[in-house]
Protein backbone atom coordinates (compact mmCIF):
# COMPACT_ATOMS: atom_id res chain seq x y z
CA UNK A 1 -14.76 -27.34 -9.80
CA UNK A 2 -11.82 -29.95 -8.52
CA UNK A 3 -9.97 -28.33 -10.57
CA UNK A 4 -10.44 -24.42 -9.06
CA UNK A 5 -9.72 -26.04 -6.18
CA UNK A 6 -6.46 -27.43 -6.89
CA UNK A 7 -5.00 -24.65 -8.62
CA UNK A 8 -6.48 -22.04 -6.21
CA UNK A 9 -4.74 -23.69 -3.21
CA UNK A 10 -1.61 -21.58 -3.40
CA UNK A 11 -2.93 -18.26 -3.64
CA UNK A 12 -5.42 -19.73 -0.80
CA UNK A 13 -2.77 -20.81 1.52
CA UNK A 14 -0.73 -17.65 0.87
CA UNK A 15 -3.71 -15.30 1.54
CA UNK A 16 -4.49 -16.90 5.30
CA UNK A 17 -1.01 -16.61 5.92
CA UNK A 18 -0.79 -12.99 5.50
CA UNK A 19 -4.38 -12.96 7.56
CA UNK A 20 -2.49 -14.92 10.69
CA UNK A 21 0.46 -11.64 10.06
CA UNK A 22 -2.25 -9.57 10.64
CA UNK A 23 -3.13 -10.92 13.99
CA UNK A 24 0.17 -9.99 16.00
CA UNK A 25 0.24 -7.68 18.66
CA UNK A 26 3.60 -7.44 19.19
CA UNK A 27 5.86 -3.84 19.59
CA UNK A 28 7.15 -2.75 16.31
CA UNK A 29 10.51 -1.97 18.45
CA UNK A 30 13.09 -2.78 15.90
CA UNK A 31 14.05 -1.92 12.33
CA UNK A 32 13.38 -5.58 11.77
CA UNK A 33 10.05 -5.34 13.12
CA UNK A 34 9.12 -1.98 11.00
CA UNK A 35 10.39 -4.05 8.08
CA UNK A 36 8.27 -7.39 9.00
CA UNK A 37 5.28 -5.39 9.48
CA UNK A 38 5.56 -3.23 6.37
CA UNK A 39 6.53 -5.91 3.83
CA UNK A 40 3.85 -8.53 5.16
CA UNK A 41 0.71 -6.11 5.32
CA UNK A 42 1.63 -4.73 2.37
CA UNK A 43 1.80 -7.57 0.54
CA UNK A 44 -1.78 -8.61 2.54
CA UNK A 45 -3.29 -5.79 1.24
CA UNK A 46 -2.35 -5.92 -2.63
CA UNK A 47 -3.57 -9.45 -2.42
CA UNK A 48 -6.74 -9.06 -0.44
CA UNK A 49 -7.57 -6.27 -2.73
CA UNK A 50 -6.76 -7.39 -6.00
CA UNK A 51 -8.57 -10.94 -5.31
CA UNK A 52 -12.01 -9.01 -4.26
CA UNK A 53 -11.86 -6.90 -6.79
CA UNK A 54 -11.91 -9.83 -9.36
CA UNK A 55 -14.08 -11.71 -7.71
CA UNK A 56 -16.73 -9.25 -7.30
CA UNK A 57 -16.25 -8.08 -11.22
CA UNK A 58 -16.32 -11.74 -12.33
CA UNK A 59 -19.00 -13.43 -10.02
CA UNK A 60 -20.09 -16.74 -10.30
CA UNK A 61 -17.32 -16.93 -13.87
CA UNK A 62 -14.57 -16.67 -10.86
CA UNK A 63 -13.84 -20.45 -9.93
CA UNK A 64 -13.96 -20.84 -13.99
CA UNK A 65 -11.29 -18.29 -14.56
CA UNK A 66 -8.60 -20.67 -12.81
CA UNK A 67 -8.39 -23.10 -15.51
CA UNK A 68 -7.34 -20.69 -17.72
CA UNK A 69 -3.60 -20.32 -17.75
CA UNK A 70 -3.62 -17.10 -19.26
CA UNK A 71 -5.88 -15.45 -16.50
CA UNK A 72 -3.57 -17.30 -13.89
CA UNK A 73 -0.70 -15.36 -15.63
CA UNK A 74 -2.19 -12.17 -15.91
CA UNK A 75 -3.82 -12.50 -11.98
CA UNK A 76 0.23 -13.34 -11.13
CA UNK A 77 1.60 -10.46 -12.89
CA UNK A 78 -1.13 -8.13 -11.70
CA UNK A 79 -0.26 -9.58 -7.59
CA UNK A 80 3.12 -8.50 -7.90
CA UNK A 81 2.85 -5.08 -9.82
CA UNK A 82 0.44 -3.96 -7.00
CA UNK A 83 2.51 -5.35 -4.18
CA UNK A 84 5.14 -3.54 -5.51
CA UNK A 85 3.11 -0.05 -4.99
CA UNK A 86 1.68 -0.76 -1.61
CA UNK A 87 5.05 -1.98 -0.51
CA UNK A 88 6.49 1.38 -1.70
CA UNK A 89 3.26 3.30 -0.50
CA UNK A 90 3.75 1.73 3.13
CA UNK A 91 7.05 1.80 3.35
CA UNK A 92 7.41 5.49 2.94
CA UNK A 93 4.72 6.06 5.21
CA UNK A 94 5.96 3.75 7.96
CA UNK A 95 9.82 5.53 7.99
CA UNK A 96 7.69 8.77 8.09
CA UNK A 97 6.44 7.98 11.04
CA UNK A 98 9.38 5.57 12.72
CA UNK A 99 11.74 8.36 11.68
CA UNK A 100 10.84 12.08 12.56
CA UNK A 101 13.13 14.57 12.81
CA UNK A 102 15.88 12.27 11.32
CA UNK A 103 18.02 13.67 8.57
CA UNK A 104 16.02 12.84 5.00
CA UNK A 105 19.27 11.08 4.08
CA UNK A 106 19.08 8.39 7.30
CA UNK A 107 15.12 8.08 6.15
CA UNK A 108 15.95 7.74 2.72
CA UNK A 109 18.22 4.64 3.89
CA UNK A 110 15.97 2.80 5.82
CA UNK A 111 13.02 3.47 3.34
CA UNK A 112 15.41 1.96 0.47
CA UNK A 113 16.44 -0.92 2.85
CA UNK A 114 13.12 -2.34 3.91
CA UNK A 115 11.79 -1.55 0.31
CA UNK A 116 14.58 -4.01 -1.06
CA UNK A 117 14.31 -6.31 0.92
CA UNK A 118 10.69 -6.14 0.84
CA UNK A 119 11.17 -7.00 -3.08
CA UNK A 120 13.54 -9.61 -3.06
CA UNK A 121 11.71 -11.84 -0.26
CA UNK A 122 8.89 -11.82 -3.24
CA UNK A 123 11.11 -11.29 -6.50
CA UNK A 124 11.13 -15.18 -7.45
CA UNK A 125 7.45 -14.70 -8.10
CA UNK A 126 7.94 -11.79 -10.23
CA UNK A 127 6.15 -12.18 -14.01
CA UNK A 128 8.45 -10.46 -16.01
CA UNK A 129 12.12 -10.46 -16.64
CA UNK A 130 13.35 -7.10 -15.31
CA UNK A 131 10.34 -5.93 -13.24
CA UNK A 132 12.20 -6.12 -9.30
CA UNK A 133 14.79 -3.43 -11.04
CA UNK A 134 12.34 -1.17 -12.32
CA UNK A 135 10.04 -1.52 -9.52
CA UNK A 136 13.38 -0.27 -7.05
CA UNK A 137 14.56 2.06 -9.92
CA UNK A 138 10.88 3.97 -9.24
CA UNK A 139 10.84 3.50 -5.67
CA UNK A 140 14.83 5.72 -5.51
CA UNK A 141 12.84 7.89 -8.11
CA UNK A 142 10.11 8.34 -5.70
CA UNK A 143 12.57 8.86 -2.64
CA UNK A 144 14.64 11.92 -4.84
CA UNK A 145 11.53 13.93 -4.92
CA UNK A 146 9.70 12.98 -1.37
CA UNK A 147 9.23 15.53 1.30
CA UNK A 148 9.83 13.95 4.49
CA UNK A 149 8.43 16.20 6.48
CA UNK A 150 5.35 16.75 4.54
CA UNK A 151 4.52 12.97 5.14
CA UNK A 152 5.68 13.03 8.68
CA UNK A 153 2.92 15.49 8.96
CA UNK A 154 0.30 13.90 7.58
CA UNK A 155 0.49 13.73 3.86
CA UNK A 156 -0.91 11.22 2.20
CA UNK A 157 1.67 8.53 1.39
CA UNK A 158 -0.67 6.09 -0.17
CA UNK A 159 -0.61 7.33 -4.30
CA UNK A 160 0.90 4.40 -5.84
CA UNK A 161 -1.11 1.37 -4.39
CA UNK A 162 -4.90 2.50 -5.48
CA UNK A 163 -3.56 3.24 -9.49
CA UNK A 164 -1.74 0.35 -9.53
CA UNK A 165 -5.07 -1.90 -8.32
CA UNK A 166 -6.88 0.20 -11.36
CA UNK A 167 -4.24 -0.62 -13.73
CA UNK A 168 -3.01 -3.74 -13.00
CA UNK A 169 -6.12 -6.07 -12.23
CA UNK A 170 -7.18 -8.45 -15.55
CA UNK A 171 -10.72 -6.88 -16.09
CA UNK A 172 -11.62 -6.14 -18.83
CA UNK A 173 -10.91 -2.07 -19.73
CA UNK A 174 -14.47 -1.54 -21.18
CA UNK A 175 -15.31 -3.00 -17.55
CA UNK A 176 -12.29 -1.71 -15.48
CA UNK A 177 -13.61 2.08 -16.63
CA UNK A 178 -16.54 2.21 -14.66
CA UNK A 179 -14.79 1.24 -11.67
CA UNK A 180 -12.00 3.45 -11.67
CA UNK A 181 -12.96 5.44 -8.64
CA UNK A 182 -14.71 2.60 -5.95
CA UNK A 183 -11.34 0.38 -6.42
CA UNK A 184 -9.06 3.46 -5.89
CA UNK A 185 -11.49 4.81 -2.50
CA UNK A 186 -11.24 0.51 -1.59
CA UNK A 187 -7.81 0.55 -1.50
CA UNK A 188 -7.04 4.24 0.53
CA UNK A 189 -9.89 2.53 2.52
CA UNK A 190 -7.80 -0.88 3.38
CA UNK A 191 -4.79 1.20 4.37
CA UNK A 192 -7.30 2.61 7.61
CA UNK A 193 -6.58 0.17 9.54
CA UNK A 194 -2.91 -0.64 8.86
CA UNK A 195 -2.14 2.80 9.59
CA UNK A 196 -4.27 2.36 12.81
CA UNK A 197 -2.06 -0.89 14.05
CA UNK A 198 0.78 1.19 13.58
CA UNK A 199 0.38 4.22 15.23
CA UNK A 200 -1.17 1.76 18.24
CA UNK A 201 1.86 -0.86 18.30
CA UNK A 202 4.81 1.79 17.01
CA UNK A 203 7.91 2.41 19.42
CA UNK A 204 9.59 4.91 17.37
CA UNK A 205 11.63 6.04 20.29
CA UNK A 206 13.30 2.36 20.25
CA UNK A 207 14.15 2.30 16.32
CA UNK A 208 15.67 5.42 16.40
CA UNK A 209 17.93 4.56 18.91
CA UNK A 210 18.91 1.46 17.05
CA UNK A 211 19.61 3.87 14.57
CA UNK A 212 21.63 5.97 16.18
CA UNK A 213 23.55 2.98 17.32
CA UNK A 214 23.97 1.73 13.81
């Protein structure tokens, strides 16, 4: 049990720092805000739902699972491939929103900005060799065939972040099957209430004209 303790403490201290993130209040009034708020919930929410979901799939075997080295490998791997997605999920809906009416070429931009940036404030943690390329490499993929507009309006922004959850968390696959659909619905779910904070504590007014000024 010491040792759960001991080798839990990181992901621990990193998960109530994202929770204190959570707490601010503050205008999102700048393209440095947009870009604080979208990299840090995003990366709240791919951990907060990638550690419940293994811990409610593994039970009372889930303090036992950190002394083996190849779970905390595959539970590393599996934090950053879905950070990745709800990074690129958020971001596209937070420009969407900061941005309308803008050209898709000044929203493309600012959506590849705050995504790479996004990535490289995390990419030391990064599993495997080559990963932060082809996690921007789908992101400008993603961008080339996004309708702005379409988003802007209302359409659902949030298709990366629930398959990655599905794909990417170390269950089992004979047990991962029968949960396909409650982790996908828990993860559209989480995104509630960061697209609530925004919409309350957006000043889109003020980032486009630091925009326009750029």
């Amino acid at each position: 049990m010491m040792d759960f303790w001991h080798r839990s403490s990181g992901f621990l201290k990193e998960f109530a720092a994202r929770f204190a993130v959570t707490r601010d209040k503050s205008p999102i009034d700048s393209v440095a805000e947009l870009r604080r708020f979208v990299t840090s919930r995003a990366a709240f929410v791919a951990q907060h739902k990638l550690y419940g979901y293994v811990k409610t799939r593994m039970g009372t075997r889930y303090p036992a699972m950190f002394e083996d080295d190849l779970f905390i490998q595959s539970l590393n791997t599996a934090k950053m491939h879905v950070f990745a997605a709800c990074l690129s999920d958020l971001t596209i809906h937070a420009v969407a929103k900061a941005t309308s009416g803008l050209e898709p070429d000044r929203r493309n931009g600012l959506a590849t900005d705050i995504y790479v940036e996004g990535i490289a404030e995390y990419e030391t943690q990064a599993a495997g060799e080559g990963d932060a390329a082809k996690w921007k490499a789908a992101f400008a993929e993603r961008l080339a065939k996004l309708n702005w507009e379409n988003v802007s309006a209302g359409g659902d922004a949030f298709t990366a972040s629930p398959d990655a959850l599905v794909r990417w968390a170390p269950i089992a696959e004979e047990l991962k099957r029968f949960d396909v659909e409650i982790v996908r619905n828990s993860v559209r779910f989480a995104w509630n209430e960061v697209i609530r904070t925004l919409r309350t504590r957006l000043d889109a007014e003020a980032i486009q004209l630091e925009l326009a000024g750029a």
